[in-house]
PDB file of N, CA and C in Angstrom:
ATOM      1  N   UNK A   1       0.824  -1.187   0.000  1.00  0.00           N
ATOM      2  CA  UNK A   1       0.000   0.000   0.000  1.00  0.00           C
ATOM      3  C   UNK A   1       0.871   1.254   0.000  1.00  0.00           C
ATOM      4  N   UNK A   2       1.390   1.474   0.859  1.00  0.00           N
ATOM      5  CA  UNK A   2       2.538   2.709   0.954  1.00  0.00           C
ATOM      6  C   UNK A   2       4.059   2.183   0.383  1.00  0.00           C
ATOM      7  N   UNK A   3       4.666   2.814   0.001  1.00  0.00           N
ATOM      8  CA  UNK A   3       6.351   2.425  -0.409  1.00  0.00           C
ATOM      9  C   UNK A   3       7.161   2.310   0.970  1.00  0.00           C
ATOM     10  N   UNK A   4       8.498   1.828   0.609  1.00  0.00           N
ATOM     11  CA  UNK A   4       9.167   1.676   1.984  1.00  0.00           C
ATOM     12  C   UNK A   4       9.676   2.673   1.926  1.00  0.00           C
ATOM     13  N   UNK A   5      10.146   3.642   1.321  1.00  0.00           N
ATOM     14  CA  UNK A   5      10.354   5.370   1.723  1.00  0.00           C
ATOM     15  C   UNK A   5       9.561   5.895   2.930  1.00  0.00           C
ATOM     16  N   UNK A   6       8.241   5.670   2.862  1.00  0.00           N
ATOM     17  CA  UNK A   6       7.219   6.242   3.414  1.00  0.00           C
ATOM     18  C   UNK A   6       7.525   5.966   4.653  1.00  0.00           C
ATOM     19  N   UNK A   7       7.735   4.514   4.874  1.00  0.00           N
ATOM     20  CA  UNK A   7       7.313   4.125   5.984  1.00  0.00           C
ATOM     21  C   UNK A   7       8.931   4.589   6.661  1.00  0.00           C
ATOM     22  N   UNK A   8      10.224   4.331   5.958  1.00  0.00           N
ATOM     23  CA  UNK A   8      11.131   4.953   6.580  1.00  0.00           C
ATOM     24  C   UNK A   8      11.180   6.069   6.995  1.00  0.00           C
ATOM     25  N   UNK A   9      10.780   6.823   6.384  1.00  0.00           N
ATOM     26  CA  UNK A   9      10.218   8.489   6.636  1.00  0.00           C
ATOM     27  C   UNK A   9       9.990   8.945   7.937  1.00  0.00           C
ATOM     28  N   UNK A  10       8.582   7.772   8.045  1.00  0.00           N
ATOM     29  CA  UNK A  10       7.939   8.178   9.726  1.00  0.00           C
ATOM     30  C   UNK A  10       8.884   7.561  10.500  1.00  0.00           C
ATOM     31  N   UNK A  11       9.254   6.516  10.485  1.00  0.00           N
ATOM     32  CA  UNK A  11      10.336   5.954  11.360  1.00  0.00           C
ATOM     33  C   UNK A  11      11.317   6.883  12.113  1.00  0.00           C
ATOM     34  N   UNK A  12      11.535   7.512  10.814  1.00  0.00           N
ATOM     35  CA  UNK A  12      13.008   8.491  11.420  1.00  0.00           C
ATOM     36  C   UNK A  12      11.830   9.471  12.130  1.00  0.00           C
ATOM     37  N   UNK A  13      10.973  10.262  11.196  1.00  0.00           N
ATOM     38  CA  UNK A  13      10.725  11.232  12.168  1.00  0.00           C
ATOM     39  C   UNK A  13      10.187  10.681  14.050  1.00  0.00           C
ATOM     40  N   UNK A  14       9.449   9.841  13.938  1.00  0.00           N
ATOM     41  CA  UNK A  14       9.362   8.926  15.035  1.00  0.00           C
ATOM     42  C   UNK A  14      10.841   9.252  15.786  1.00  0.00           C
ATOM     43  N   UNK A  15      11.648   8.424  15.561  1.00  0.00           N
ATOM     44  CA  UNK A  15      12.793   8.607  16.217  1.00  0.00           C
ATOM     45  C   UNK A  15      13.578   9.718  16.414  1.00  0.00           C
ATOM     46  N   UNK A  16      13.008  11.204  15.687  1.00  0.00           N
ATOM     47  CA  UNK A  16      13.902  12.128  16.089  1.00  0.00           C
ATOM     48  C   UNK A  16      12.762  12.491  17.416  1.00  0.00           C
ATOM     49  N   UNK A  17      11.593  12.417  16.874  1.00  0.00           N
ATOM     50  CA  UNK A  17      10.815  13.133  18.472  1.00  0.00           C
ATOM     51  C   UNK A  17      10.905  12.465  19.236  1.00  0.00           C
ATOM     52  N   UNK A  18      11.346  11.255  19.895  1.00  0.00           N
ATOM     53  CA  UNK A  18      11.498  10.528  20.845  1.00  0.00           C
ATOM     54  C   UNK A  18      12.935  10.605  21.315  1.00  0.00           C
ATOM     55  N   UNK A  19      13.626  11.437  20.360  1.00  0.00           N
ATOM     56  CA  UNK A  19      15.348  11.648  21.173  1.00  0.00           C
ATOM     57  C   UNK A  19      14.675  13.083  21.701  1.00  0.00           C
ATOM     58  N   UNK A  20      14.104  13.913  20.922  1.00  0.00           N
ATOM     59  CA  UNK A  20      13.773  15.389  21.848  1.00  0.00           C
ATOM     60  C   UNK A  20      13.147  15.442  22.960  1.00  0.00           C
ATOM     61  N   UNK A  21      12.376  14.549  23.177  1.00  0.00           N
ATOM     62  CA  UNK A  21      11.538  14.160  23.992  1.00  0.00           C
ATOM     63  C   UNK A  21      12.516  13.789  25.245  1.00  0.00           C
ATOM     64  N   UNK A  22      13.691  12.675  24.760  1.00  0.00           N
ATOM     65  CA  UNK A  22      14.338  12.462  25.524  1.00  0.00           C
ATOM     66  C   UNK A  22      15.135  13.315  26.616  1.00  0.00           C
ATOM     67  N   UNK A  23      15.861  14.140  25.391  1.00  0.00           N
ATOM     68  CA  UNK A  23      16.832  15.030  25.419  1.00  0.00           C
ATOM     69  C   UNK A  23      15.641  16.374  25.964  1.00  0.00           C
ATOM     70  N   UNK A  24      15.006  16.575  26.330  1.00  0.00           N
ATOM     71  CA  UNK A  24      14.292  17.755  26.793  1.00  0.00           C
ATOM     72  C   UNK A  24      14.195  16.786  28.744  1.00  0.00           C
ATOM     73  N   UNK A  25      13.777  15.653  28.518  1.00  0.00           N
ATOM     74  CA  UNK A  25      13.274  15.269  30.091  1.00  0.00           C
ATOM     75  C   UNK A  25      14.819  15.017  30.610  1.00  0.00           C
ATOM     76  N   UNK A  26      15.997  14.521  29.950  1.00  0.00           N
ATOM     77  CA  UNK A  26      17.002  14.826  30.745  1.00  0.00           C
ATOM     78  C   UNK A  26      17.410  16.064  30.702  1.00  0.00           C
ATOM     79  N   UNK A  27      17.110  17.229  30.005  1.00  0.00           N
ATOM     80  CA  UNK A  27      17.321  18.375  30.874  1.00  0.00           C
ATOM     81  C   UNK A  27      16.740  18.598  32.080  1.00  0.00           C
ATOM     82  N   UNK A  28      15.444  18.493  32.133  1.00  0.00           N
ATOM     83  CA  UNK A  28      14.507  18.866  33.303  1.00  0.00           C
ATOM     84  C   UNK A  28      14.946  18.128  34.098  1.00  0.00           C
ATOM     85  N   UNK A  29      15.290  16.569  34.283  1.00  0.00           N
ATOM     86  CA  UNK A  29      16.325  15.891  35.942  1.00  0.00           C
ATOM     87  C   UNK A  29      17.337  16.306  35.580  1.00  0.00           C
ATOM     88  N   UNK A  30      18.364  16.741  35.124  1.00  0.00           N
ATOM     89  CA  UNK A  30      19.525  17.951  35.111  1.00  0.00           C
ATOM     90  C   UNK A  30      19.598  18.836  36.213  1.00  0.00           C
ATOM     91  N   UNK A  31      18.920  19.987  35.424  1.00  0.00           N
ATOM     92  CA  UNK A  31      18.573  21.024  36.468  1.00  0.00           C
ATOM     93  C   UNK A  31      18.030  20.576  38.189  1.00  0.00           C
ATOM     94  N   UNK A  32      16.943  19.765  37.940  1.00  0.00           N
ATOM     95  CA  UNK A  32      16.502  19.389  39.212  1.00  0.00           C
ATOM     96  C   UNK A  32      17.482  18.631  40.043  1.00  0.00           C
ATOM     97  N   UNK A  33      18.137  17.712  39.420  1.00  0.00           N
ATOM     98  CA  UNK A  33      19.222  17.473  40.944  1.00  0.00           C
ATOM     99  C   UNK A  33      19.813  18.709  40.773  1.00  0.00           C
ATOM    100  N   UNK A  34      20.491  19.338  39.661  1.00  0.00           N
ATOM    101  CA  UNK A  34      21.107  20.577  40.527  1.00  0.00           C
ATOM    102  C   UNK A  34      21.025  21.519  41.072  1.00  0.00           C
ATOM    103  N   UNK A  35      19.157  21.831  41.291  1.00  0.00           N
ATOM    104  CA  UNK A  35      18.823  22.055  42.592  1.00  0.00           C
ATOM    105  C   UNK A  35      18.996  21.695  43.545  1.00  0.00           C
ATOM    106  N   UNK A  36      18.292  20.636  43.667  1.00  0.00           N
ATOM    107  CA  UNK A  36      18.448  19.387  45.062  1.00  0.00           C
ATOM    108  C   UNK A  36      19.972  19.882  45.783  1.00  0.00           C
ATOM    109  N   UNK A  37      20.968  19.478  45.053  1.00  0.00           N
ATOM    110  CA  UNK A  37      22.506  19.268  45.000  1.00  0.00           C
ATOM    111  C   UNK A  37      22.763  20.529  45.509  1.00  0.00           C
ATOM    112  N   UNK A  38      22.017  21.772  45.229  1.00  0.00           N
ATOM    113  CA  UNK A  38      22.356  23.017  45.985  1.00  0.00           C
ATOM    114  C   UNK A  38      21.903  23.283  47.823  1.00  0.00           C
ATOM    115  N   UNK A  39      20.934  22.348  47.982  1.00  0.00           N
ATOM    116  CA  UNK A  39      19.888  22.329  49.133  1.00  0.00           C
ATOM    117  C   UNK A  39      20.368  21.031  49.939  1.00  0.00           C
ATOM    118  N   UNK A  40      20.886  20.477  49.302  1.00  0.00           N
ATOM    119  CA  UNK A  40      21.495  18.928  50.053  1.00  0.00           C
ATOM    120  C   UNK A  40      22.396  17.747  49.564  1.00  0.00           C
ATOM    121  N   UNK A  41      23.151  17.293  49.825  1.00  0.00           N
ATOM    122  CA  UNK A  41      23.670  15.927  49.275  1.00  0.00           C
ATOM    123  C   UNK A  41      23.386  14.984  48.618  1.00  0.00           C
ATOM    124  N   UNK A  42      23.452  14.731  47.660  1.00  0.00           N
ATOM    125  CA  UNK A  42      22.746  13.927  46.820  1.00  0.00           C
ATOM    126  C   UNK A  42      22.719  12.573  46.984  1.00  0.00           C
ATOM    127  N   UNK A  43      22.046  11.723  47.240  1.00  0.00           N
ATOM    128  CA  UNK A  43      21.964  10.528  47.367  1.00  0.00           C
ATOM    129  C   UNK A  43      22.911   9.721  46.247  1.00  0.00           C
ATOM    130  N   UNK A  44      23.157   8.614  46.364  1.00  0.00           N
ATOM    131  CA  UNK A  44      23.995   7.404  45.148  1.00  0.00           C
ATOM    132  C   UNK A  44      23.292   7.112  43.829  1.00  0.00           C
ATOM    133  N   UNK A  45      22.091   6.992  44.549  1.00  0.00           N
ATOM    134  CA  UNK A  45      21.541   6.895  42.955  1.00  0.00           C
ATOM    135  C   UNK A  45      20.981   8.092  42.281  1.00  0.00           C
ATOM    136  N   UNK A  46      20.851   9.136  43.029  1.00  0.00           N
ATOM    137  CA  UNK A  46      20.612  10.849  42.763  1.00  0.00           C
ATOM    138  C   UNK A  46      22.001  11.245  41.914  1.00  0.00           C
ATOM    139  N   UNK A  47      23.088  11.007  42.651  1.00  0.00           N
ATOM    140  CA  UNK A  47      24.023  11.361  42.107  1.00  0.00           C
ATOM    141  C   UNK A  47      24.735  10.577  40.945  1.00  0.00           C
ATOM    142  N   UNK A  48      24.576   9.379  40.516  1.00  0.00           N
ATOM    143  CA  UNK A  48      24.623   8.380  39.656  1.00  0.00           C
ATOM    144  C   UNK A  48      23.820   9.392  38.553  1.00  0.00           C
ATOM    145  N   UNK A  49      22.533   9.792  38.427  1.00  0.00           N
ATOM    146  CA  UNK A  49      21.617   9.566  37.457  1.00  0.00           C
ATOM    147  C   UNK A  49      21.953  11.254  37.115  1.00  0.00           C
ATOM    148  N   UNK A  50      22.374  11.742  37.882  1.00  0.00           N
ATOM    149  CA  UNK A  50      22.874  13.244  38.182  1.00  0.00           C
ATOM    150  C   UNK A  50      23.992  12.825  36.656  1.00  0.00           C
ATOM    151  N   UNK A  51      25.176  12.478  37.088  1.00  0.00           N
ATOM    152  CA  UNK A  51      26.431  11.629  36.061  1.00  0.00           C
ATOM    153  C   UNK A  51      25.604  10.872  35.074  1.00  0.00           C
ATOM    154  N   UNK A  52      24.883  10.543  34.769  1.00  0.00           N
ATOM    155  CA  UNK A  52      24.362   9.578  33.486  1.00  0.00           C
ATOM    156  C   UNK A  52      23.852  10.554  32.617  1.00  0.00           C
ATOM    157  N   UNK A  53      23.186  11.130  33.272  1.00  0.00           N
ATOM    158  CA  UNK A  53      22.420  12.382  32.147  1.00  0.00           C
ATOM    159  C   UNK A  53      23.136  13.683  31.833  1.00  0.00           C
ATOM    160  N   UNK A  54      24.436  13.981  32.427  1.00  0.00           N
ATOM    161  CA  UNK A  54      25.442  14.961  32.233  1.00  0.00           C
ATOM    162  C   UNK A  54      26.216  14.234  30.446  1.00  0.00           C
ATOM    163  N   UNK A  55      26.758  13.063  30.675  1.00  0.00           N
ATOM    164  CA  UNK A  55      27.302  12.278  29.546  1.00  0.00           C
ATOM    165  C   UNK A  55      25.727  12.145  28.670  1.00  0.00           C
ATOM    166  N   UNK A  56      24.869  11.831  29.066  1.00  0.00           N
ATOM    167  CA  UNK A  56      23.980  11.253  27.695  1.00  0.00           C
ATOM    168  C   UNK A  56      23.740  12.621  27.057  1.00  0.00           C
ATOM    169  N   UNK A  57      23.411  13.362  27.589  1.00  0.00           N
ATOM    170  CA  UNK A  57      23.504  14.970  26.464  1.00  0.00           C
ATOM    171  C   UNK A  57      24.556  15.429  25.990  1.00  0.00           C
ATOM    172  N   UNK A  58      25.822  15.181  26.554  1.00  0.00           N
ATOM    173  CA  UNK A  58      26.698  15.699  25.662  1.00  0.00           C
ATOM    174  C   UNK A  58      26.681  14.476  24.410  1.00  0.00           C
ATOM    175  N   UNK A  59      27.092  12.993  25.149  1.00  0.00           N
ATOM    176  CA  UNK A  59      26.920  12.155  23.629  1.00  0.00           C
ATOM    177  C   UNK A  59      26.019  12.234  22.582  1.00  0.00           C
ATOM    178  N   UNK A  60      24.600  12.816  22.909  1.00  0.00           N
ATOM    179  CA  UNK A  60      23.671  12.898  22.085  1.00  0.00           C
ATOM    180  C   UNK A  60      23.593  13.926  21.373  1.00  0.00           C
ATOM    181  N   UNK A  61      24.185  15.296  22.103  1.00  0.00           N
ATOM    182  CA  UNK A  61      24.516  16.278  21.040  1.00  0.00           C
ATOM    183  C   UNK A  61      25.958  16.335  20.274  1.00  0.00           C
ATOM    184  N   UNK A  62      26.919  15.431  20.539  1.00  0.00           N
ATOM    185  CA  UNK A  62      27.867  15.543  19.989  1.00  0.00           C
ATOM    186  C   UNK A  62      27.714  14.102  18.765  1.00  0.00           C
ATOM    187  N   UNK A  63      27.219  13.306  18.878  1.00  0.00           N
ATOM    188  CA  UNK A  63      27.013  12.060  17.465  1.00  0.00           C
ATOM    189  C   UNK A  63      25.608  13.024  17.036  1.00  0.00           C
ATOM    190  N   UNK A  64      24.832  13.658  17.194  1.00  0.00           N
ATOM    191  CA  UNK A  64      23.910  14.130  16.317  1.00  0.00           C
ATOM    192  C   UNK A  64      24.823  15.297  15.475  1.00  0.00           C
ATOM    193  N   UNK A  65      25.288  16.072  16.006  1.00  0.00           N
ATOM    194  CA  UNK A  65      26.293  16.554  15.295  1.00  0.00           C
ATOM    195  C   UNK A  65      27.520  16.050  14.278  1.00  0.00           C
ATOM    196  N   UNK A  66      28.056  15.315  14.685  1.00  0.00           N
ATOM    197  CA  UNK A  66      28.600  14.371  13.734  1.00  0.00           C
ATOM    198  C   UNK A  66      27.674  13.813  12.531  1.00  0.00           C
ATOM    199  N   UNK A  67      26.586  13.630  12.939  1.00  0.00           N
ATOM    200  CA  UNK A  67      25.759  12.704  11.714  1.00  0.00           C
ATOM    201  C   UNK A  67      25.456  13.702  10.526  1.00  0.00           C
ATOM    202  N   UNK A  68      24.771  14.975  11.414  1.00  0.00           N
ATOM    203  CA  UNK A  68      24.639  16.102  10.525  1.00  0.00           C
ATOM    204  C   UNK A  68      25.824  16.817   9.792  1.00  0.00           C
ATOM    205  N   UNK A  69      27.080  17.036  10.546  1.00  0.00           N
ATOM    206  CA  UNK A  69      28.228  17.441   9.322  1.00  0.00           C
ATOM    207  C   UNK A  69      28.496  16.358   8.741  1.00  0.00           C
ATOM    208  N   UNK A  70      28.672  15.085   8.869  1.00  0.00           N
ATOM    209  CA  UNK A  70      28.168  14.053   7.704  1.00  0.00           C
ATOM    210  C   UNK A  70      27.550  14.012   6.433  1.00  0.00           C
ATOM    211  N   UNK A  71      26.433  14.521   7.229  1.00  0.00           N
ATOM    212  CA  UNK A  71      25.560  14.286   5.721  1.00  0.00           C
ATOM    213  C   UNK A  71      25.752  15.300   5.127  1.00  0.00           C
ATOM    214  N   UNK A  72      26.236  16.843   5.791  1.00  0.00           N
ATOM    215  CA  UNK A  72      26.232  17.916   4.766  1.00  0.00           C
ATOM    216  C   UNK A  72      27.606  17.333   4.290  1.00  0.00           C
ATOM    217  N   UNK A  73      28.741  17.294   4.274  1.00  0.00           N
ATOM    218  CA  UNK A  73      29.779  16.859   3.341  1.00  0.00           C
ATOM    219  C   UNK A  73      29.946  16.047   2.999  1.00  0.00           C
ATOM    220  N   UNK A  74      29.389  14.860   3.102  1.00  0.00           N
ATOM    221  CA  UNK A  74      29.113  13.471   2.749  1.00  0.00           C
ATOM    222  C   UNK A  74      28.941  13.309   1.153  1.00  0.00           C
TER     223      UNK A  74
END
């Protein structure tokens, strides 16, 4: 019924709103432990998830970047 373009199409767009999506809610626990972190000590797994989401935004903006000067000189 539809071509496989099509359906790749939504796929990707699918998958870019579900990284923004991503990448927007680890900002918001970002900021919020580093509230917390201003008001008190952060717990192990506060401070763990504090460190997980510091690295997953930079990796996610630094390979999305890569992909995109990619494709423009590619």
């Amino acid at each position: 019924m539809w071509g496989d373009d099509f359906l790749v199409s939504i796929l990707e767009t699918l998958f870019q709103v579900s990284a923004i999506i991503l990448l927007l809610c680890s900002f918001y626990y970002f900021r919020h432990f580093k509230k917390i972190k201003r008001e008190r000590k952060l717990t192990f797994p506060e401070r763990s998830i504090y460190i997980i989401t510091q690295v997953a935004i930079y990796l996610c903006a630094g390979s999305y970047l890569l992909l995109f000067l990619d494709r423009n000189f590619g």
